[in-house]
Protein backbone atom coordinates (compact mmCIF):
# COMPACT_ATOMS: atom_id res chain seq x y z
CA UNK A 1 -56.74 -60.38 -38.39
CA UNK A 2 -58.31 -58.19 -36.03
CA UNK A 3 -56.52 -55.01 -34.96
CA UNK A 4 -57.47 -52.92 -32.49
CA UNK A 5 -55.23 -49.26 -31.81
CA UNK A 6 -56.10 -47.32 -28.76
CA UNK A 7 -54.64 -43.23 -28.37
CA UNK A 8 -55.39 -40.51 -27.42
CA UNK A 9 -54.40 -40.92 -23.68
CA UNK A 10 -52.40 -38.94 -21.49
CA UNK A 11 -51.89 -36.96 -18.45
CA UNK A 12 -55.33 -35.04 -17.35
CA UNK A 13 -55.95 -32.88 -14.43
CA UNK A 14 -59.29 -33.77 -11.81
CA UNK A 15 -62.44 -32.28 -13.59
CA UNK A 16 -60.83 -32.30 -17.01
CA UNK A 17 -61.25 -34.25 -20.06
CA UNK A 18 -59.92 -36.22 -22.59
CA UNK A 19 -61.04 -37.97 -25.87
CA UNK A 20 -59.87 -41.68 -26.65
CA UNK A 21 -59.99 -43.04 -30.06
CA UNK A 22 -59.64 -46.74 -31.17
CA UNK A 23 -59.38 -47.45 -34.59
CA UNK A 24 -60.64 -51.08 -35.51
CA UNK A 25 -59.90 -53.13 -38.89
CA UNK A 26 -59.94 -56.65 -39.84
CA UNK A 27 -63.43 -57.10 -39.57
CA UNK A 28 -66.64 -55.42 -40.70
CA UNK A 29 -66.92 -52.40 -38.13
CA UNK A 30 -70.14 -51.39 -38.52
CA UNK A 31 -71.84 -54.66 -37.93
CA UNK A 32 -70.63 -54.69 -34.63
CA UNK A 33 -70.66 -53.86 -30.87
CA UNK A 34 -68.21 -51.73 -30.16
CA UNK A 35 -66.72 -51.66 -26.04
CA UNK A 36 -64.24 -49.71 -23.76
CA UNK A 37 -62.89 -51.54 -20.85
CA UNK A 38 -60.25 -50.39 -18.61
CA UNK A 39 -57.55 -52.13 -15.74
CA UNK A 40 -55.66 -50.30 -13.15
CA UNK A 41 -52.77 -51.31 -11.71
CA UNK A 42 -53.81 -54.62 -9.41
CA UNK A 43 -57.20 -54.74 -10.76
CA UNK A 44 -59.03 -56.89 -12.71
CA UNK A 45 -60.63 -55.44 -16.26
CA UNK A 46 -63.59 -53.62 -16.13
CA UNK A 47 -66.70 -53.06 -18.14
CA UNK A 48 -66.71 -48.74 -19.34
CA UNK A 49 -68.82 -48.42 -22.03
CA UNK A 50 -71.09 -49.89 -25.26
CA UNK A 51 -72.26 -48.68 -28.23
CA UNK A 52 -74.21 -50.96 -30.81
CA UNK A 53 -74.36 -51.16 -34.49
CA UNK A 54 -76.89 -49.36 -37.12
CA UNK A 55 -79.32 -47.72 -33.34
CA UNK A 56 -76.27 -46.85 -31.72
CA UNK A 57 -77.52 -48.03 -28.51
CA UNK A 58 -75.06 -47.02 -25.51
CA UNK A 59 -74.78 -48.16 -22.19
CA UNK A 60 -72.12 -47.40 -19.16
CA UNK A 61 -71.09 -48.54 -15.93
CA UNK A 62 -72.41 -46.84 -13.13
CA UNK A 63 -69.04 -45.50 -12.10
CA UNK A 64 -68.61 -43.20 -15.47
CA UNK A 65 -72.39 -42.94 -16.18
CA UNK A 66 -72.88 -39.55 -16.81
CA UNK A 67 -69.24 -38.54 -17.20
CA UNK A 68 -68.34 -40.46 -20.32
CA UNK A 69 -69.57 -40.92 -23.68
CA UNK A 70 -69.39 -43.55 -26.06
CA UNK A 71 -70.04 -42.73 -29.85
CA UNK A 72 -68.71 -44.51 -33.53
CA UNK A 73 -67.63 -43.22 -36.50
CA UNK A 74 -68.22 -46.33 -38.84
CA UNK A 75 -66.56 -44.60 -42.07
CA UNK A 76 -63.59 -44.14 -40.01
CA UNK A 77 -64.08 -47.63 -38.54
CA UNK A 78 -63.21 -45.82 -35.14
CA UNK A 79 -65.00 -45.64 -31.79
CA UNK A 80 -64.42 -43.24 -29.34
CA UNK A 81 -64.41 -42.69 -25.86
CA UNK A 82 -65.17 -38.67 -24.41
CA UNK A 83 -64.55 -38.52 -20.94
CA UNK A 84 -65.60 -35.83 -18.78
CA UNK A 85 -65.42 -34.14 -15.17
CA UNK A 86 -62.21 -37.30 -14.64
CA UNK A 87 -61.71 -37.95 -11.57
CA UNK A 88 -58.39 -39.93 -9.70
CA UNK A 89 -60.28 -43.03 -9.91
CA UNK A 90 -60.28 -43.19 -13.69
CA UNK A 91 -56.47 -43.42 -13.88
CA UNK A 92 -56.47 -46.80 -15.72
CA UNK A 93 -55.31 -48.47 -19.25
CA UNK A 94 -57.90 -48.13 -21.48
CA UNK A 95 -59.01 -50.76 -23.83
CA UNK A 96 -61.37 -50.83 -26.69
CA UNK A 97 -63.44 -54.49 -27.81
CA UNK A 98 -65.38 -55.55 -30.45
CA UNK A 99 -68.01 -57.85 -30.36
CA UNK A 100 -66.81 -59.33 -33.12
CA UNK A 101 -63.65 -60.99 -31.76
CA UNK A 102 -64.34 -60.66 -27.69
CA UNK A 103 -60.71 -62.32 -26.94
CA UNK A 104 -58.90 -59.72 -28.94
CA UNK A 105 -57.23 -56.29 -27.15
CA UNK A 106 -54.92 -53.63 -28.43
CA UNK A 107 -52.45 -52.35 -26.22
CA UNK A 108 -54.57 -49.84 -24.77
CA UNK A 109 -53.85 -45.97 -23.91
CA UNK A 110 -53.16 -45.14 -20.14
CA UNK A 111 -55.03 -42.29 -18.40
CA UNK A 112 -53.48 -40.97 -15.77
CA UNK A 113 -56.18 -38.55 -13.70
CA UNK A 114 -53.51 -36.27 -11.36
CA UNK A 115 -52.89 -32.76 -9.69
């Protein structure tokens, strides 16, 4: 069974920062693209970030290009999520996928970007 377990969320003041974790199991880890989506309230899911296996390719959405980085820790079958400079337009759930099982979610982490 796949499990995915976001944290590292919270309450963050405009221009600050905040690391998000996701630790994966039920599946080999490493062999796999790793991807953070996120959904605010009344929208639909959105694309964040990707990191590959073995090249650790990344790529972003425009919106947090810049701003956010992806990386993987595949000993700690984790992926991680650093988010920089957050603005009120990141406040959102935040969800990590893996290519390995696209239909499955964890409950995500919410982000909440405020003065």
């Amino acid at each position: 069974q796949v499990q995915l377990v976001e944290s590292g969320g919270g309450l963050v003041q405009p221009g600050g920062s905040l690391r998000l974790s996701c630790a994966a199991s039920g599946f080999t880890f490493s062999s796999y693209t790793m991807r953070w989506y996120r959904q605010a309230p009344g929208k639909e899911r959105e694309f964040v970030a990707a990191i590959t296996p073995a090249s650790g390719t990344t790529n972003y959405a425009d919106s947090v290009k810049g701003r956010f980085t992806i990386s993987r820790d595949d000993a700690k079958n984790t992926v991680y999520l650093q988010m920089n400079s957050l603005k009120p337009d990141d406040t959102a759930v935040y969800y990590c996928n893996t290519g390995y099982s696209r239909g499955s979610w964890g409950q995500g982490t919410q982000v909440t970007v405020s003065s």
